[in-house]
Protein backbone atom coordinates (compact mmCIF):
# COMPACT_ATOMS: atom_id res chain seq x y z
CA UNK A 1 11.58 24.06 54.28
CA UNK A 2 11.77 25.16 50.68
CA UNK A 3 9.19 25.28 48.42
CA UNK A 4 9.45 23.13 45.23
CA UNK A 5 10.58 25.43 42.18
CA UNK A 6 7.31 26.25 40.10
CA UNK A 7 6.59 24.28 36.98
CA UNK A 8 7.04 26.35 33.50
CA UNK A 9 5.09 25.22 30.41
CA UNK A 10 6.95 26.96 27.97
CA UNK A 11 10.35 24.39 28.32
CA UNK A 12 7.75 21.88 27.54
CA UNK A 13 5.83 22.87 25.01
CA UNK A 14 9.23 24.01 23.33
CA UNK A 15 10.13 20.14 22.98
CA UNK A 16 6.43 19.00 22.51
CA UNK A 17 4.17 20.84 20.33
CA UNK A 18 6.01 21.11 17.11
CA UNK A 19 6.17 17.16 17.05
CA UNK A 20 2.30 17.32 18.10
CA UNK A 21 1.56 19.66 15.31
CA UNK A 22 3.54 17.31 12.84
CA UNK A 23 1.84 14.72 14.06
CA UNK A 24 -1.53 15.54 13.61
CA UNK A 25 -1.07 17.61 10.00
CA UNK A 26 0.88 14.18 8.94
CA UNK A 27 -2.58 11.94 10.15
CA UNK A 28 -5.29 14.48 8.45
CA UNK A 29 -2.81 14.53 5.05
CA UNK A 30 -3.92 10.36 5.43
CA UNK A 31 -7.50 10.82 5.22
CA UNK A 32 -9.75 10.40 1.35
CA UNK A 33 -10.81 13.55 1.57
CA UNK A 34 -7.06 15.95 1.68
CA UNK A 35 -5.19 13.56 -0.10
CA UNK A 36 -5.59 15.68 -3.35
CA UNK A 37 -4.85 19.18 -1.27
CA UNK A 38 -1.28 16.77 0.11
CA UNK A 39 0.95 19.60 -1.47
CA UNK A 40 -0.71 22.50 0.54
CA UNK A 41 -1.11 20.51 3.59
CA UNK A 42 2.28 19.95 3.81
CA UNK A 43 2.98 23.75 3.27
CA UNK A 44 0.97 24.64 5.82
CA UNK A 45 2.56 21.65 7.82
CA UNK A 46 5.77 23.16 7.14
CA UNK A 47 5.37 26.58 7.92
CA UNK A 48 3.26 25.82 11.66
CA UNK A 49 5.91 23.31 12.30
CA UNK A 50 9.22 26.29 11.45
CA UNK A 51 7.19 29.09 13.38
CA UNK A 52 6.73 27.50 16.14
CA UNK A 53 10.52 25.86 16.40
CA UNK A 54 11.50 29.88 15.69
CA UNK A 55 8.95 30.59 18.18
CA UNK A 56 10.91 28.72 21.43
CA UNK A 57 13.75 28.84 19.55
CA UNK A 58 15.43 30.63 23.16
CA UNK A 59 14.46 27.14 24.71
CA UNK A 60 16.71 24.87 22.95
CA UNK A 61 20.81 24.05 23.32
CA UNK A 62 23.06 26.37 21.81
CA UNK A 63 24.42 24.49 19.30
CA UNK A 64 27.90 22.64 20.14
CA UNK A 65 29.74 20.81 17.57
CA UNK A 66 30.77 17.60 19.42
CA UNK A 67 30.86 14.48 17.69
CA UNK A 68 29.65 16.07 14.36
CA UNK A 69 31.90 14.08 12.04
CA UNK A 70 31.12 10.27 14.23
CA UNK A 71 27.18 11.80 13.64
CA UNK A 72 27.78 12.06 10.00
CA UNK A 73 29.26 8.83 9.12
CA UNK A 74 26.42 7.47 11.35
CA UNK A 75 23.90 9.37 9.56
CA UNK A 76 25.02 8.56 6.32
CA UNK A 77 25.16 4.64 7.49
CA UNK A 78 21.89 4.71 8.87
CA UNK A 79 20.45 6.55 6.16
CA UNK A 80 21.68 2.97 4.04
CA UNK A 81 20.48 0.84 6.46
CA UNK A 82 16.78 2.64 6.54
CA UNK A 83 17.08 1.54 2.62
CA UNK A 84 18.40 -1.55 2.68
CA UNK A 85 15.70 -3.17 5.41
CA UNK A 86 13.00 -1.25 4.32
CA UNK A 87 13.58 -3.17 0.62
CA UNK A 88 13.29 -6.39 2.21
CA UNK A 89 10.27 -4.99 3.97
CA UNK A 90 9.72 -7.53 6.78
CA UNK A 91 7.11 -6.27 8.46
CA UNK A 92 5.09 -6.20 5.19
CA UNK A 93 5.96 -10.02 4.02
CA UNK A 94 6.73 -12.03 7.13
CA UNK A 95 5.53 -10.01 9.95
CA UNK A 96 1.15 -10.38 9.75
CA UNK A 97 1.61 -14.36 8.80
CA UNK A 98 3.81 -13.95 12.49
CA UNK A 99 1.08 -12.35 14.27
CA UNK A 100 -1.42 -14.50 13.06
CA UNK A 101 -0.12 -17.74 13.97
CA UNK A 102 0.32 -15.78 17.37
CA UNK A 103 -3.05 -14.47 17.66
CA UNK A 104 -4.41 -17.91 17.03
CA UNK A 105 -2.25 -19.20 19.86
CA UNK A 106 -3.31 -16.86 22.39
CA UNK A 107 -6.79 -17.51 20.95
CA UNK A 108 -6.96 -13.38 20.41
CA UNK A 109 -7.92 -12.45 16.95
CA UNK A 110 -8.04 -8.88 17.58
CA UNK A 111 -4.44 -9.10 17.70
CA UNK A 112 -4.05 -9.04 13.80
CA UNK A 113 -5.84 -5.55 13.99
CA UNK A 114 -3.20 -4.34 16.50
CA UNK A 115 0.20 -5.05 15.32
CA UNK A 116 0.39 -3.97 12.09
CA UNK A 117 2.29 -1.25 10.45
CA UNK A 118 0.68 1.71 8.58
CA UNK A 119 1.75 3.09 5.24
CA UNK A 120 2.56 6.53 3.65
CA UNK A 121 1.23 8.75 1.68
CA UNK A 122 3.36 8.01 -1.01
CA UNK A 123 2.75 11.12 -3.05
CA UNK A 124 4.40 11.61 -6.63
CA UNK A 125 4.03 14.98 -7.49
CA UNK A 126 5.07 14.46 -11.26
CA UNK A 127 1.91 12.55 -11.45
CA UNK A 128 -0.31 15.87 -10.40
CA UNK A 129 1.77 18.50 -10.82
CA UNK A 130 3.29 20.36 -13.46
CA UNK A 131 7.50 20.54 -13.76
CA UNK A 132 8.04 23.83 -12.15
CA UNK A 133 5.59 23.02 -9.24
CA UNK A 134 6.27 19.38 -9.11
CA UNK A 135 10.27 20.42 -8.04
CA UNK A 136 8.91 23.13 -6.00
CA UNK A 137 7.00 20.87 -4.20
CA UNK A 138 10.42 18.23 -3.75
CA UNK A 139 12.33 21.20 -2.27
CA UNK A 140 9.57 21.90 0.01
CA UNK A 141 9.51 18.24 0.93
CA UNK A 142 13.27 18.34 1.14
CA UNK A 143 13.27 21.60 3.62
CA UNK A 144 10.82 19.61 5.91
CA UNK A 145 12.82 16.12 5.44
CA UNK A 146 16.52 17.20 6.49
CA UNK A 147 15.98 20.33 8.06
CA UNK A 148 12.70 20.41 10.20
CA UNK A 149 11.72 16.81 10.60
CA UNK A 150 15.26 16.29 12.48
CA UNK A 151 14.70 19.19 14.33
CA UNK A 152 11.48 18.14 15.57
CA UNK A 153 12.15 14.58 16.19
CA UNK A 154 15.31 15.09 18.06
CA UNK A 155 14.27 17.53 20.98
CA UNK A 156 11.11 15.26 21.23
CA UNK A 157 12.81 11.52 21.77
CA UNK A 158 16.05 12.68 23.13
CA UNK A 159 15.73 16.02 24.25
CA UNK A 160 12.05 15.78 25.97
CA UNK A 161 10.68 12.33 26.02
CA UNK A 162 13.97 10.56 27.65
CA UNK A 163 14.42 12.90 30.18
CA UNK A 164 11.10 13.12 31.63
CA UNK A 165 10.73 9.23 31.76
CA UNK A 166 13.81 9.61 33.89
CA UNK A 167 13.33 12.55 36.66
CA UNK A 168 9.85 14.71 36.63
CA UNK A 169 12.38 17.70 36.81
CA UNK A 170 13.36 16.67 33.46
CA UNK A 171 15.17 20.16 31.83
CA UNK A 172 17.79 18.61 34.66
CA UNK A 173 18.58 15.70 33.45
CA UNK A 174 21.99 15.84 31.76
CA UNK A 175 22.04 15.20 27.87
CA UNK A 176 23.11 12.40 26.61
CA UNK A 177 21.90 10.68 29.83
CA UNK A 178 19.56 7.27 29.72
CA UNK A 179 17.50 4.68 31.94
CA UNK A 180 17.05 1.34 30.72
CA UNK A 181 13.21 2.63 30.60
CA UNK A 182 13.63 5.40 28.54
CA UNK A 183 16.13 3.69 26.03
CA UNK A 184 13.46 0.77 25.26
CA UNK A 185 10.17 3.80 25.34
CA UNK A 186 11.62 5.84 23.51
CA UNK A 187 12.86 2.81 20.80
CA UNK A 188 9.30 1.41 20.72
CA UNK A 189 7.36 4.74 20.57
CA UNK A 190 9.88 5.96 17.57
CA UNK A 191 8.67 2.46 15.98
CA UNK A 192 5.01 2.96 16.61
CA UNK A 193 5.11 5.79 14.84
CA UNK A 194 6.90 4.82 11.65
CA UNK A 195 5.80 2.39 8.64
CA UNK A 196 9.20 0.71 8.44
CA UNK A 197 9.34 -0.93 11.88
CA UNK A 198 12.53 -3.05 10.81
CA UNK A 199 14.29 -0.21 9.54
CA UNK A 200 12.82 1.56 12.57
CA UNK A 201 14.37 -0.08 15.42
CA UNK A 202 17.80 -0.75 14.77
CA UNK A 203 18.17 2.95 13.19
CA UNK A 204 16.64 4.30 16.64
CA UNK A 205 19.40 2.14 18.34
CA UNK A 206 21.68 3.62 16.56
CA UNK A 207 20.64 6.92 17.52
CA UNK A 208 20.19 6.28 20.93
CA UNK A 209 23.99 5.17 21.35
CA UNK A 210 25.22 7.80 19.42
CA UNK A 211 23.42 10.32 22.12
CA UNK A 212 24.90 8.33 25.01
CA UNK A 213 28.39 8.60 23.46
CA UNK A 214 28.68 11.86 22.24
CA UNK A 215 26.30 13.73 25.25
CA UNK A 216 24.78 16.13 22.63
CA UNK A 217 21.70 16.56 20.90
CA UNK A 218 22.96 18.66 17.80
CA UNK A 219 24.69 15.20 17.08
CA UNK A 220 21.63 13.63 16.50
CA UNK A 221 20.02 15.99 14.95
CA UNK A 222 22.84 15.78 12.41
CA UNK A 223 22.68 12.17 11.98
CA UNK A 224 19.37 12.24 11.52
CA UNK A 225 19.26 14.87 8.76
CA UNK A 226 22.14 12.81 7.05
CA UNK A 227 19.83 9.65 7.23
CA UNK A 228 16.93 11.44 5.71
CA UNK A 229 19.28 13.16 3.19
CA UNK A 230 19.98 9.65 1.71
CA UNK A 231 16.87 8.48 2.10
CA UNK A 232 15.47 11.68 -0.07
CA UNK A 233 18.49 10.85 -2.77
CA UNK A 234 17.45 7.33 -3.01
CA UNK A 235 13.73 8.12 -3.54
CA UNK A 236 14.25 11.26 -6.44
CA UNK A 237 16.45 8.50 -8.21
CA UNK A 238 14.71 5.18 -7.97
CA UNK A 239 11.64 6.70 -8.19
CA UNK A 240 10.13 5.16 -4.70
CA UNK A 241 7.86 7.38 -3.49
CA UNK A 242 6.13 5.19 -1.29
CA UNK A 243 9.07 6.14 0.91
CA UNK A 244 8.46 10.08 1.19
């Protein structure tokens, strides 16, 4: 009888940590006391987060250009969509009078404290800044927008997080592979984790399907730079920086 093959870390910390360490610099750049340090935070946030992706960088797909143009137009849609619902902002306006008539129903008042969404930073660095370091400061923000933050997010959900739900061998679970169980975890966790829980969910959808169509990560990793690429437009020319 053979033995079971013996588990490696690195695979898994290749997917993990660089989300973990986004996390965590993203929720200390929150608290009173960093907020006016936000522009070196997210330098140092920026350069962890790229060392350690160069780091494993032997861990993750060679890159294959399947389905690169559907992931654009995608991206690009998306990226409009993310605008569009987080305008109308419904988990802002409609959603806490929701949960309150629900919490009162279930006789659970604790539930108003539970479901609600969180908010960003919402830095504007012409505000602190000067002009030279304020747009030094918007690439930097770009670099970790459409470059990184895909990066990240992608082998995370879809590369990591959807596999393992499905098979504790996970590195062996084909890409672009899903379980009903890992489609809806992996849709709710992306929404946990975001302010715009409208916009959220049906771009995560999106995402997801895309990855079951085209069977390739670097697809999604495209879309999802696209979607943040409009997203960062829309901001540096409306001025909405409660959307960085």
């Amino acid at each position: 009888m053979s033995e079971p093959a013996p588990f490696r870390w690195q695979p898994m910390l290749a997917f993990v940590l660089p989300f973990l360490l986004f996390v965590l610099f993203t929720s200390l750049e929150a608290i009173d006391l960093a907020k006016p340090w936000y522009p070196w935070a997210y330098l140092i946030k920026v350069l962890c987060v790229a060392q350690c992706i160069y780091f494993f960088r032997r861990e993750y797909p060679f890159f294959r250009n399947q389905g690169l143009g559907l992931s654009l137009v995608v991206g690009l849609l998306g990226g409009v969509v993310w605008i569009i619902l987080s305008t109308w902002s419904f988990e802002q306006s409609l959603l806490p009078s929701l949960v309150a008539k629900l919490s009162r129903w279930l006789n659970m008042p604790s539930l108003v404290d539970w479901i609600k969404p969180g908010s960003r930073v919402g830095y504007n660095p012409f505000d602190t800044l000067g002009g030279t370091m304020a747009w030094a400061f918007i690439c930097l923000r770009l670099l970790g927008m459409v470059i990184f933050v895909p990066l990240l997010e992608e082998f995370f959900w879809r590369g990591f997080l959807n596999r393992i739900i499905q098979a504790e061998h996970w590195e062996e679970v084909p890409w672009g592979q899903y379980s009903a169980a890992s489609f809806i975890i992996i849709s709710l966790a992306f929404v946990a984790v975001h302010t715009e829980w409208t916009a959220a969910i049906v771009w995560i959808i999106g995402i997801n399907i895309l990855y079951g169509f085209t069977r390739n990560i670097w697809s999604c990793i495209v879309a999802h730079a696209a979607s943040n690429a409009v997203l960062a437009y829309y901001i540096l020319t409306y001025q909405q920086w409660h959307l960085w």
